[in-house]
N, C-alpha and C. Protein backbone atom coordinates (compact mmCIF):
# COMPACT_ATOMS: atom_id res chain seq x y z
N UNK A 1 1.29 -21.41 4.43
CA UNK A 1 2.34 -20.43 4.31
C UNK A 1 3.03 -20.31 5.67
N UNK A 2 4.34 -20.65 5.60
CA UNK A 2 5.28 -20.11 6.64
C UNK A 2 5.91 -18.87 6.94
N UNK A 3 6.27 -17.99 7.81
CA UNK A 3 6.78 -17.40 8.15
C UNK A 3 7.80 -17.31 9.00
N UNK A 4 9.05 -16.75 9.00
CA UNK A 4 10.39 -17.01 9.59
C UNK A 4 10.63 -15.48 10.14
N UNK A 5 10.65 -14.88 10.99
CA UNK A 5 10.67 -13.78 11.80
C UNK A 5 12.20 -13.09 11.22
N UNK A 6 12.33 -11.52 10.95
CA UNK A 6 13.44 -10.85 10.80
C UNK A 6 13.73 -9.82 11.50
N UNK A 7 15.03 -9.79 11.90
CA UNK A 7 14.74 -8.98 12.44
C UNK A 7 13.93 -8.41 13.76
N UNK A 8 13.86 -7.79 14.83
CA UNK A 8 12.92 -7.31 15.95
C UNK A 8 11.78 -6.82 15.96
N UNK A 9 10.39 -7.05 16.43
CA UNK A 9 9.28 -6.96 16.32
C UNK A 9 9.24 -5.72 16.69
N UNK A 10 8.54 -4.68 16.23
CA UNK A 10 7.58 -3.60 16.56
C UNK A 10 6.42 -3.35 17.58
N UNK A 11 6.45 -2.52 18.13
CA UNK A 11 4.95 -2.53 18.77
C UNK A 11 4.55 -1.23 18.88
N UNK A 12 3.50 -0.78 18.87
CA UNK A 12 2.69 0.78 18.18
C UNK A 12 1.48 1.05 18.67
N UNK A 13 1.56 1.73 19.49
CA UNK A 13 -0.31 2.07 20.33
C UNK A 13 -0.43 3.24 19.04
N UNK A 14 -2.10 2.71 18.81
CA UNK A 14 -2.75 3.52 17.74
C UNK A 14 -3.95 4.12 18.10
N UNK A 15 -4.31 5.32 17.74
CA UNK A 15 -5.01 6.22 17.94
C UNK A 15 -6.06 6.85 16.97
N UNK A 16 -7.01 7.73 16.78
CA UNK A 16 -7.74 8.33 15.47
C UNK A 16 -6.41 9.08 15.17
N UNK A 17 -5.39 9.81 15.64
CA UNK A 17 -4.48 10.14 15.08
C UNK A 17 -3.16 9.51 14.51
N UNK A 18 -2.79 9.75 13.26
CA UNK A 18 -1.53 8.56 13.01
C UNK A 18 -0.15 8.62 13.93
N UNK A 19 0.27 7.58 14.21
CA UNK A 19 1.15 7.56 14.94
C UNK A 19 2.10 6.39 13.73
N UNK A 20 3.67 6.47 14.20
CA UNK A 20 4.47 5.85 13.52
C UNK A 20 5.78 5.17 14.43
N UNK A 21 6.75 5.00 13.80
CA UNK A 21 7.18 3.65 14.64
C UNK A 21 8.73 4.33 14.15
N UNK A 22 9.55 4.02 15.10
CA UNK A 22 11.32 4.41 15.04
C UNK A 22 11.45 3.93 13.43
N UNK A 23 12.69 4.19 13.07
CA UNK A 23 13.45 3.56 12.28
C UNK A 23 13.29 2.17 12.12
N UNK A 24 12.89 1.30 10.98
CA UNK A 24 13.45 -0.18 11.21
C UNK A 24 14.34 -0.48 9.42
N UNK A 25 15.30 -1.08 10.23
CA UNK A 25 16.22 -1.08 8.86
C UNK A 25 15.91 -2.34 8.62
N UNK A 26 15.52 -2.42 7.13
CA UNK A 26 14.60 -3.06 6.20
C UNK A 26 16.13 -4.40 6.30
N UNK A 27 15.29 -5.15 6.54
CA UNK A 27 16.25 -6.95 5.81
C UNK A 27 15.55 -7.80 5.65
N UNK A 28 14.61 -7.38 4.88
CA UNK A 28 13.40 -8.75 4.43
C UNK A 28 12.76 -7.74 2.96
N UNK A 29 12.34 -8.66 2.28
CA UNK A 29 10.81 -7.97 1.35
C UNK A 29 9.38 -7.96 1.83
N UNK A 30 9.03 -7.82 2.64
CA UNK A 30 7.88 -8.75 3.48
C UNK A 30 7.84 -7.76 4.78
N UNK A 31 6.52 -7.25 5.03
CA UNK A 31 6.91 -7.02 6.11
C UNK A 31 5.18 -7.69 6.42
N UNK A 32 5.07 -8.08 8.27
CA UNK A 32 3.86 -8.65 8.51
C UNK A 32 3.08 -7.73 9.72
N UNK A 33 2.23 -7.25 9.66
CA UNK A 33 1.15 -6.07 10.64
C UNK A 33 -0.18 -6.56 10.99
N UNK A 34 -0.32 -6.79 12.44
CA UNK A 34 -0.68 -7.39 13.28
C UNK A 34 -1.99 -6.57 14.12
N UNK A 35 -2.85 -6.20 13.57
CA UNK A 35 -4.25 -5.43 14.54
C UNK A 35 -4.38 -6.19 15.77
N UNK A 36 -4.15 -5.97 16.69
CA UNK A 36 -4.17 -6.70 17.70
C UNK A 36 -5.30 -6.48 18.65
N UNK A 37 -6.32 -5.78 18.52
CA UNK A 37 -7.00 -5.01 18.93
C UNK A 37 -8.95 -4.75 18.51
N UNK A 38 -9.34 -4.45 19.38
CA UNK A 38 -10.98 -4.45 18.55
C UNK A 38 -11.00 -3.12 17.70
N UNK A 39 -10.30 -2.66 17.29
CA UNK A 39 -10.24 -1.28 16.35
C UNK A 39 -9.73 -1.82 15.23
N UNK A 40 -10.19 -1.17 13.77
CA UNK A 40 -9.48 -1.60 12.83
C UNK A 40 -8.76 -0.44 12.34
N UNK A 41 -7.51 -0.95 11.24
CA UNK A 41 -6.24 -0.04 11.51
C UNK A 41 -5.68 0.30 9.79
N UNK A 42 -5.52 1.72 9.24
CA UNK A 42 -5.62 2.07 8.51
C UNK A 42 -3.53 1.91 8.32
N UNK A 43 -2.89 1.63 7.66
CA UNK A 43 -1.63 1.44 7.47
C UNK A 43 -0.60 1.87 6.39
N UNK A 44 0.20 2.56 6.88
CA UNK A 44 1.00 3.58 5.62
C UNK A 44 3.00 3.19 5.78
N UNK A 45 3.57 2.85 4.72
CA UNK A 45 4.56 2.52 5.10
C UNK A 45 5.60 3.19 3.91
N UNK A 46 6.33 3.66 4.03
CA UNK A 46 7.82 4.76 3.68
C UNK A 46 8.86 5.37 4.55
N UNK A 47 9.23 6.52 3.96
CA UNK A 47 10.43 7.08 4.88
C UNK A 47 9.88 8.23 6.08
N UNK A 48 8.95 8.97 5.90
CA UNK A 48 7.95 9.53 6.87
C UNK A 48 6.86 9.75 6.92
N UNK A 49 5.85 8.61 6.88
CA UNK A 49 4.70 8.12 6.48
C UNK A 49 3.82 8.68 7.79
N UNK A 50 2.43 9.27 7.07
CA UNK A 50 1.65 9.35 8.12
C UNK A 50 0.00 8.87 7.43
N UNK A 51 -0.47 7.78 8.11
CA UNK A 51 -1.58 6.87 7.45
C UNK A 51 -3.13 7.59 7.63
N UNK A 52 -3.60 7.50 6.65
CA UNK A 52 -4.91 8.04 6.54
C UNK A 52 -5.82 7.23 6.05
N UNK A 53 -7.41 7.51 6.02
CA UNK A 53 -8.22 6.68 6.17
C UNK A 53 -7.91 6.10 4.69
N UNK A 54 -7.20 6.66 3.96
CA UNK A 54 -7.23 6.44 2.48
C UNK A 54 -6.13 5.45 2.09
N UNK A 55 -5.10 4.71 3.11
CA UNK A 55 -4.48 3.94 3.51
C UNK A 55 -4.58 2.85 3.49
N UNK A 56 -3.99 1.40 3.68
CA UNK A 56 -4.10 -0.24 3.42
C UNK A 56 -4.90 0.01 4.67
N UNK A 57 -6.18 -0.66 4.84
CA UNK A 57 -7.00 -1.28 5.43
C UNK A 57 -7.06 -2.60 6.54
N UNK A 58 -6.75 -2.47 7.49
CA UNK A 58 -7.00 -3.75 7.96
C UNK A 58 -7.77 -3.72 9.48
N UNK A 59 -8.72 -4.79 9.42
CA UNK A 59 -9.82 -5.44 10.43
C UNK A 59 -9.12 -5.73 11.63
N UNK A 60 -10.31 -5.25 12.63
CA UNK A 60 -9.60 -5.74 14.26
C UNK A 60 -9.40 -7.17 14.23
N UNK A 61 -8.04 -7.32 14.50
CA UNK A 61 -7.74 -8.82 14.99
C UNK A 61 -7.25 -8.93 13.68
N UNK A 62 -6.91 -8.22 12.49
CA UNK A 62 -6.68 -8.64 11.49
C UNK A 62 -5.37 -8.62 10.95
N UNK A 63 -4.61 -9.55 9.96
CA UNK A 63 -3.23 -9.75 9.89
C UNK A 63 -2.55 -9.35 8.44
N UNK A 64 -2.00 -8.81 8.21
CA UNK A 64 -1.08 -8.17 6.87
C UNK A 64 -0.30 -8.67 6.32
N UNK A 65 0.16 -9.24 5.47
CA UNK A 65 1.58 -9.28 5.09
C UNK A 65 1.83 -8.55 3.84
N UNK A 66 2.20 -7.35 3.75
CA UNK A 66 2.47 -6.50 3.16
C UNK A 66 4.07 -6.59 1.98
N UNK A 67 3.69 -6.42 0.78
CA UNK A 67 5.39 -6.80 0.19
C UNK A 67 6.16 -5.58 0.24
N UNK A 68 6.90 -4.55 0.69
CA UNK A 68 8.18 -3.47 0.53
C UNK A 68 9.27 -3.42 0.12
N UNK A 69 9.32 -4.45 -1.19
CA UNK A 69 10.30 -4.33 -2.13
C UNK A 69 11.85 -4.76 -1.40
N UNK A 70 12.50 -5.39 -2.41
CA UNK A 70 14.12 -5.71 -2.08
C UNK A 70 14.85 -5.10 -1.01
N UNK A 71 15.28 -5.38 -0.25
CA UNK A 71 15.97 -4.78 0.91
C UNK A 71 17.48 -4.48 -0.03
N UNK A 72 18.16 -3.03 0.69
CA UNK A 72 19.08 -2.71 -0.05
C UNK A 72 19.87 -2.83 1.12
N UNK A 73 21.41 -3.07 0.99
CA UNK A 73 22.50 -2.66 2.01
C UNK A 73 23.77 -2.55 1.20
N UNK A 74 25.03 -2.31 1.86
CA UNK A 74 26.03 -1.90 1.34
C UNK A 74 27.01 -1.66 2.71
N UNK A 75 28.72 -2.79 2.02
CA UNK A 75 29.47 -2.67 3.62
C UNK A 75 30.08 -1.08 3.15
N UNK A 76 30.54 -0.51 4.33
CA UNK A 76 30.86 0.75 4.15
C UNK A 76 32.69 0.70 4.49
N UNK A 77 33.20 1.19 4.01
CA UNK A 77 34.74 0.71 4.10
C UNK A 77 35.78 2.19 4.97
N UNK A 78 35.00 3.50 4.29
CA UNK A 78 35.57 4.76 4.47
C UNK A 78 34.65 5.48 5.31
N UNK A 79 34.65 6.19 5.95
CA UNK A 79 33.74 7.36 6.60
C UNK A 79 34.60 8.73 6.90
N UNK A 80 34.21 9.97 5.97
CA UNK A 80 34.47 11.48 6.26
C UNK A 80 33.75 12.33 7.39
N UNK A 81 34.18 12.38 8.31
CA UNK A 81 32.90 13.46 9.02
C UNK A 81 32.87 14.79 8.59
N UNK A 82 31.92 15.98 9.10
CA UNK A 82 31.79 16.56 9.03
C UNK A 82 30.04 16.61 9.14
N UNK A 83 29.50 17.94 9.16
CA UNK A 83 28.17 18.64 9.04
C UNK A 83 27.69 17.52 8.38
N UNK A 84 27.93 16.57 7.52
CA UNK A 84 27.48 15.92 6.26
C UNK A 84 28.00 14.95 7.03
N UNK A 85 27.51 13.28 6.30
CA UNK A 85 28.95 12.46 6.34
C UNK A 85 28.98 11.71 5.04
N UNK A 86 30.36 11.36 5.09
CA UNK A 86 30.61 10.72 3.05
C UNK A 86 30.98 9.50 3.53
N UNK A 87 30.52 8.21 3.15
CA UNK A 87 30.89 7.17 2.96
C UNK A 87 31.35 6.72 2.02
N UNK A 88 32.16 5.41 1.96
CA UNK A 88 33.42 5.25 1.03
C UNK A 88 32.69 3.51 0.55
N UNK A 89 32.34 2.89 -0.29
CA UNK A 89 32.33 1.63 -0.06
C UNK A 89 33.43 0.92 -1.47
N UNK A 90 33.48 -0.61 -1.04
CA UNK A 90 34.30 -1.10 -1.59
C UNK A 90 34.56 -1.10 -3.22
N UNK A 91 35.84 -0.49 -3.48
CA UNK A 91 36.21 -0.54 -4.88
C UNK A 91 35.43 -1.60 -5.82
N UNK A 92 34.83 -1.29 -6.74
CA UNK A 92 34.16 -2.30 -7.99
C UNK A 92 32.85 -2.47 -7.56
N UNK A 93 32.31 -2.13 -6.32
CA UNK A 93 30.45 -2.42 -5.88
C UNK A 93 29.68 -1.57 -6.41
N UNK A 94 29.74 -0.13 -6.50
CA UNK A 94 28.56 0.92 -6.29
C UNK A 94 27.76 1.33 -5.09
N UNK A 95 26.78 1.98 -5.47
CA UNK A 95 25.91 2.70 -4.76
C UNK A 95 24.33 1.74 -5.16
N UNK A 96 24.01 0.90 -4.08
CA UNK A 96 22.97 0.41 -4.34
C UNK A 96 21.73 1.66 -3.84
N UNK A 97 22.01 2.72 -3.23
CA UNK A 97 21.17 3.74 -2.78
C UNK A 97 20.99 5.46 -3.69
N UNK A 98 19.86 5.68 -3.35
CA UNK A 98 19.83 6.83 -4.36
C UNK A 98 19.64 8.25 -3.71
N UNK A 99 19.28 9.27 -4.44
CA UNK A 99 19.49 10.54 -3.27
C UNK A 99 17.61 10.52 -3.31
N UNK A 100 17.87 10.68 -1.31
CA UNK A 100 16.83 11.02 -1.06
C UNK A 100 16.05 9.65 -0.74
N UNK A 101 17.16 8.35 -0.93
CA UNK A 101 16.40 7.59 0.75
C UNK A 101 17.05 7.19 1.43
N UNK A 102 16.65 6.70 2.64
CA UNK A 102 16.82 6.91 3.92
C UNK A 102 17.28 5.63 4.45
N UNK A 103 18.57 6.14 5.07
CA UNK A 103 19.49 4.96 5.19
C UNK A 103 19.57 4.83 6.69
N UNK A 104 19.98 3.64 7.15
CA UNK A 104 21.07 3.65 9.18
C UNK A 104 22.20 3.07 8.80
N UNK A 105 23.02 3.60 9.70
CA UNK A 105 24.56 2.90 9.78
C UNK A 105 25.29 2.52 10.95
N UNK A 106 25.42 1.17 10.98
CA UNK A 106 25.71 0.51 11.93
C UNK A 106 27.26 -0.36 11.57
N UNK A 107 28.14 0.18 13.06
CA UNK A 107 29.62 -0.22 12.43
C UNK A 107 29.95 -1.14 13.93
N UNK A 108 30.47 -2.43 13.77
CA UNK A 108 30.74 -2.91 14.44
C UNK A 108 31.70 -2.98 15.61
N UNK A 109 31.52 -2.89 16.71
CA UNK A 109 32.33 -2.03 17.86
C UNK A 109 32.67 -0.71 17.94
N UNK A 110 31.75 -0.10 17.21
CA UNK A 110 31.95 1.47 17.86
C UNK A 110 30.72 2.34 17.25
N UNK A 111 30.12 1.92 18.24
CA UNK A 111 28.74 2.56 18.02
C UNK A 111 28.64 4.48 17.86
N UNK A 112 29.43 4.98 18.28
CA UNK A 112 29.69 5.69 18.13
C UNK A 112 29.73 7.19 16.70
N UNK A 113 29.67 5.93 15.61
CA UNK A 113 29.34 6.16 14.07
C UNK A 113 28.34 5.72 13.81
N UNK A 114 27.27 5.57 14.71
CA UNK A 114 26.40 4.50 14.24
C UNK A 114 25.46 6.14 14.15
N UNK A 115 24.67 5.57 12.87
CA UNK A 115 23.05 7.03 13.03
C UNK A 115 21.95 6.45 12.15
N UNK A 116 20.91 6.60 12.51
CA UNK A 116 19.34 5.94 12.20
C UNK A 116 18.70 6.90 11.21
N UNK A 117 18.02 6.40 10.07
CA UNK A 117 17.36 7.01 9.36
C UNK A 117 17.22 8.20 8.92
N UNK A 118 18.43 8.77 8.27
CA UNK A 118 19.00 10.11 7.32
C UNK A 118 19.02 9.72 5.67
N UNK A 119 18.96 10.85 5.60
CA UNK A 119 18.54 10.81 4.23
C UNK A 119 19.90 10.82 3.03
N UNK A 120 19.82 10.42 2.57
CA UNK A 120 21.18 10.61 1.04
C UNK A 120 21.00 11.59 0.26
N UNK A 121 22.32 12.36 0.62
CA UNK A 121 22.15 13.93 -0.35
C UNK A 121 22.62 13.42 -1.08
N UNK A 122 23.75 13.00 -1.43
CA UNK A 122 24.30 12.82 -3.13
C UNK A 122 24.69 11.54 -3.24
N UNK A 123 24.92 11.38 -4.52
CA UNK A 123 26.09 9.83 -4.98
C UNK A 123 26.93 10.13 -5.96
N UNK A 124 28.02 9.93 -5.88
CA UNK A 124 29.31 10.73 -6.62
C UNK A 124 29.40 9.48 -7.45
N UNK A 125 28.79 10.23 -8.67
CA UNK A 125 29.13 8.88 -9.88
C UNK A 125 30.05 9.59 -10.94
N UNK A 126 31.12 10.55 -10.36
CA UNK A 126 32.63 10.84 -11.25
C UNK A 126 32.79 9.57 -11.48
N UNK A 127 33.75 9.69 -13.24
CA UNK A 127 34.26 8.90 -13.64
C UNK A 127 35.27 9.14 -14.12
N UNK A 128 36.52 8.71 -15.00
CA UNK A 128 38.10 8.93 -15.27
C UNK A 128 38.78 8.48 -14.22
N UNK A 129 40.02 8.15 -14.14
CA UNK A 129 40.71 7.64 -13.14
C UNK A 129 40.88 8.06 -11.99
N UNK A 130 40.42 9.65 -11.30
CA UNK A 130 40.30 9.52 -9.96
C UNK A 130 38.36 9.94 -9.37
N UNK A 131 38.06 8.81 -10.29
CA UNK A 131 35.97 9.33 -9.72
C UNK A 131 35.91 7.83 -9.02
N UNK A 132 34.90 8.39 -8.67
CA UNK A 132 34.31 7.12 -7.51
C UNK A 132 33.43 6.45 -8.07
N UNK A 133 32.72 6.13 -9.40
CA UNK A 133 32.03 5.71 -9.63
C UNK A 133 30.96 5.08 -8.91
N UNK A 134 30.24 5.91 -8.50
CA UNK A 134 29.16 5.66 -7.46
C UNK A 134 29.53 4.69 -6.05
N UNK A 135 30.80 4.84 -5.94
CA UNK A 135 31.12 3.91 -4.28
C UNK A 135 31.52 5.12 -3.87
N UNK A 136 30.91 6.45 -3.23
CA UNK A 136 31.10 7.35 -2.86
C UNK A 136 29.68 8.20 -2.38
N UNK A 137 28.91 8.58 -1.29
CA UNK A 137 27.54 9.07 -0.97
C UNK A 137 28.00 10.01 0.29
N UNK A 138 26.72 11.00 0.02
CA UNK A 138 27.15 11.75 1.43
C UNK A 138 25.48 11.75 1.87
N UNK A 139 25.73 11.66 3.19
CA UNK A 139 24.23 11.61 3.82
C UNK A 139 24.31 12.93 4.66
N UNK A 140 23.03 13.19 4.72
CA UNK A 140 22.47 14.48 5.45
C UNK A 140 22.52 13.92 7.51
N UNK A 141 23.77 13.77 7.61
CA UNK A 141 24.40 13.39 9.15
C UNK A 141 25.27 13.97 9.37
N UNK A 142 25.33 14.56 10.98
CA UNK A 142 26.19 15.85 11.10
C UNK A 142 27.11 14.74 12.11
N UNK A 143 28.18 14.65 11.60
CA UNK A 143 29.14 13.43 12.20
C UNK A 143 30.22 14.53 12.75
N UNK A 144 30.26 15.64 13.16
CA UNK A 144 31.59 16.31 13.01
C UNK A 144 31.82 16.58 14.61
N UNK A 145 30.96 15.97 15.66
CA UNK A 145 31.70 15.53 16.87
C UNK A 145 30.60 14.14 17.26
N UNK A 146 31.86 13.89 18.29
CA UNK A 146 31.43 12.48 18.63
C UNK A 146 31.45 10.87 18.48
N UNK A 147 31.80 11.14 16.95
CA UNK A 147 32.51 10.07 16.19
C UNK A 147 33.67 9.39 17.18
N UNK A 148 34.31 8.39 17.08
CA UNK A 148 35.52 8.08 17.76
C UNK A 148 36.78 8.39 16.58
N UNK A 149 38.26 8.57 17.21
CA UNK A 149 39.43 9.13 16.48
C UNK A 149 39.71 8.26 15.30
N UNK A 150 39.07 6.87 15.35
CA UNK A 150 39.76 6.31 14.08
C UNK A 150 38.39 4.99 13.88
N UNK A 151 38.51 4.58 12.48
CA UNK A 151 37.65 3.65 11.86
C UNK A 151 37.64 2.51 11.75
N UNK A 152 37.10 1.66 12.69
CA UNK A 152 37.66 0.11 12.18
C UNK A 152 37.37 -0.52 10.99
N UNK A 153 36.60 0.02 10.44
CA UNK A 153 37.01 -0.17 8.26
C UNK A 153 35.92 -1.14 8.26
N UNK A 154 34.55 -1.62 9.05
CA UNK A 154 33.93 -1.87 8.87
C UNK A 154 32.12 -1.73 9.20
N UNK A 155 31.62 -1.73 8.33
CA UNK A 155 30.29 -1.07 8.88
C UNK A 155 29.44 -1.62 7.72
N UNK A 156 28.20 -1.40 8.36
CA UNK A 156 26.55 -1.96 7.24
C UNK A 156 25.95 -0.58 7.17
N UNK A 157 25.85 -0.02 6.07
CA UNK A 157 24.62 0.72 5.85
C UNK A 157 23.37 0.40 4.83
N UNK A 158 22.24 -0.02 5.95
CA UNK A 158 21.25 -0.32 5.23
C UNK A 158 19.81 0.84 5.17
N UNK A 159 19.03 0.60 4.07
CA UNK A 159 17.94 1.21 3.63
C UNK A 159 16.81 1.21 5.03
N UNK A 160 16.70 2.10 4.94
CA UNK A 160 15.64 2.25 6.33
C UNK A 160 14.01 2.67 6.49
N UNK A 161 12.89 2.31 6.99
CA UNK A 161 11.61 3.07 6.61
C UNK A 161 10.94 3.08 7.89
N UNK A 162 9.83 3.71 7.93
CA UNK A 162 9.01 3.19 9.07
C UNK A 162 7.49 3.33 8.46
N UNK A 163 6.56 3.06 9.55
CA UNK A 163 5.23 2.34 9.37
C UNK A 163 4.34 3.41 9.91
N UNK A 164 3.21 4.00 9.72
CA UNK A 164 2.22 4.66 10.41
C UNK A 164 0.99 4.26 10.41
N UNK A 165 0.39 4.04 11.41
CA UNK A 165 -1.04 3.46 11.69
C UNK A 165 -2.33 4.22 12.37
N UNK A 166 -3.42 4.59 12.02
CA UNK A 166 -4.21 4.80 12.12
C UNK A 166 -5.48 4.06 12.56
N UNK A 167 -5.62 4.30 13.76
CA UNK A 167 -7.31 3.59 14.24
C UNK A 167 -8.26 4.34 13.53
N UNK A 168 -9.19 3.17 13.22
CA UNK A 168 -10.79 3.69 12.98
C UNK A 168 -11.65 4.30 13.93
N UNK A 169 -11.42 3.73 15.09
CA UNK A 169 -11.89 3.96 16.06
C UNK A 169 -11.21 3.72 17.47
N UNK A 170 -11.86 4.58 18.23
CA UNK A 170 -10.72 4.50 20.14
C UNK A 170 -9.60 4.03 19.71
N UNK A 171 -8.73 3.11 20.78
CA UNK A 171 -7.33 3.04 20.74
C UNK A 171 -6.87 1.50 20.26
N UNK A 172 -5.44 1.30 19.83
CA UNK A 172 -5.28 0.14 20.17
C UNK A 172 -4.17 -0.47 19.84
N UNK A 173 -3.21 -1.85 19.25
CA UNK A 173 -2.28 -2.00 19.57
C UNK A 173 -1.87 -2.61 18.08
N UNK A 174 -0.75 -2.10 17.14
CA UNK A 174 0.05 -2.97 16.11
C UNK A 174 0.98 -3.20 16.31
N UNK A 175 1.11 -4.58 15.60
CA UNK A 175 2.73 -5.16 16.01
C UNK A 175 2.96 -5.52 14.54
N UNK A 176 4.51 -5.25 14.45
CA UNK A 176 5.18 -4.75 13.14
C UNK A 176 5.86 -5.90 13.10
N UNK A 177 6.37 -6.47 12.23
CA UNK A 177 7.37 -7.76 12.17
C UNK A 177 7.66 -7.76 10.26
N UNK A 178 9.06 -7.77 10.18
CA UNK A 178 9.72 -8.51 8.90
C UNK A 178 9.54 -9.78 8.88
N UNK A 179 9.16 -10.46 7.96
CA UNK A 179 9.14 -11.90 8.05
C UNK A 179 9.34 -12.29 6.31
N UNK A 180 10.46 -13.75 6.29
CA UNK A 180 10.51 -14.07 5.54
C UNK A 180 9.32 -14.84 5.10
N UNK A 181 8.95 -15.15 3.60
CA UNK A 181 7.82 -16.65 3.45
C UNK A 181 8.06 -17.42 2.61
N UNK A 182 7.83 -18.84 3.07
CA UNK A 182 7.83 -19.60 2.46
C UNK A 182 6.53 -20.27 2.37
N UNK A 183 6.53 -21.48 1.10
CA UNK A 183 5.22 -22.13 0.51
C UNK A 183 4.50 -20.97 -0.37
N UNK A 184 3.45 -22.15 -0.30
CA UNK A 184 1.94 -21.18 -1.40
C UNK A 184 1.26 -20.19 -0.05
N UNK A 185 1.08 -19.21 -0.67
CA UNK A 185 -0.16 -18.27 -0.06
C UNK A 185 -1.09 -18.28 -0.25
């Protein structure tokens, strides 16, 4: 079995207490977790995950490849600020996202709109000739300063999660990695 790296590696000092890892916006199905360490490491993965002994299991020195389902994204075309923010995406796509997970948005040259792992309050699935049929979401992001004055009409908002890990014992070190696979397992 091969593996093809996605994305930027993780790294996570672990403790008897769970500890968890930034934002990583999901672009693989696959993700691979790495005990690096003489402790073995209890592993929990969602939108604010905290891992308990009752958790995926894995042995010091021991290696994961864990499956986390289809990676979702969507280009973003419109952005409203305010307390909230509403994104606009392209006429005839939809809303590949639902309320209540957790998205980042990243717009090319102006980081400025950019925000990490918020949650989706709604998806405007009006219909008749002026509804949005689900190319319309507002996320729980308070965009209403700071933003820059105008939009360059392009941006990625993708599905986002993070990882929490738990030692069995004393301290020690996981490393997080998306990875594509290929061959037999």
């Amino acid at each position: 079995m091969a593996h093809k790296p996605v994305g930027i590696s993780t790294t996570l000092s672990i403790s008897t207490s769970s500890a968890k890892t930034g934002a990583i916006e999901k672009q693989s199905d696959t993700i691979r977790v790495v005990v690096a360490s003489a402790t073995s490491a209890h592993v929990a993965i969602g939108t604010e995950p905290t891992a308990t002994a009752n958790d995926y299991f894995i042995p010091a020195g021991g290696t994961a490849t864990i499956s986390i389902g289809a990676p979702r994204s969507q280009r973003v075309v419109g952005i409203i600020t305010g307390t909230t923010t509403t994104l606009d995406f392209p006429e005839g796509t939809g809303s590949p996202f639902e309320v209540g997970d957790f998205v980042s948005l990243t717009v090319a040259g102006q980081s400025g709109w950019n925000f990490s792992h918020k949650r989706v309050k709604s998806v405007d699935t009006s219909a008749s000739y002026d509804g949005y049929f689900s190319t319309r979401i507002v996320v729980e992001n308070d965009s209403s300063t700071g933003a820059p004055a105008t939009f360059n009409g392009y941006a990625d908002l993708r599905e986002s999660l993070k990882v929490a890990a738990l030692a069995t014992s004393a301290t020690g070190t996981v490393y997080i990695q998306q990875v594509q696979i290929s061959g037999n397992a």
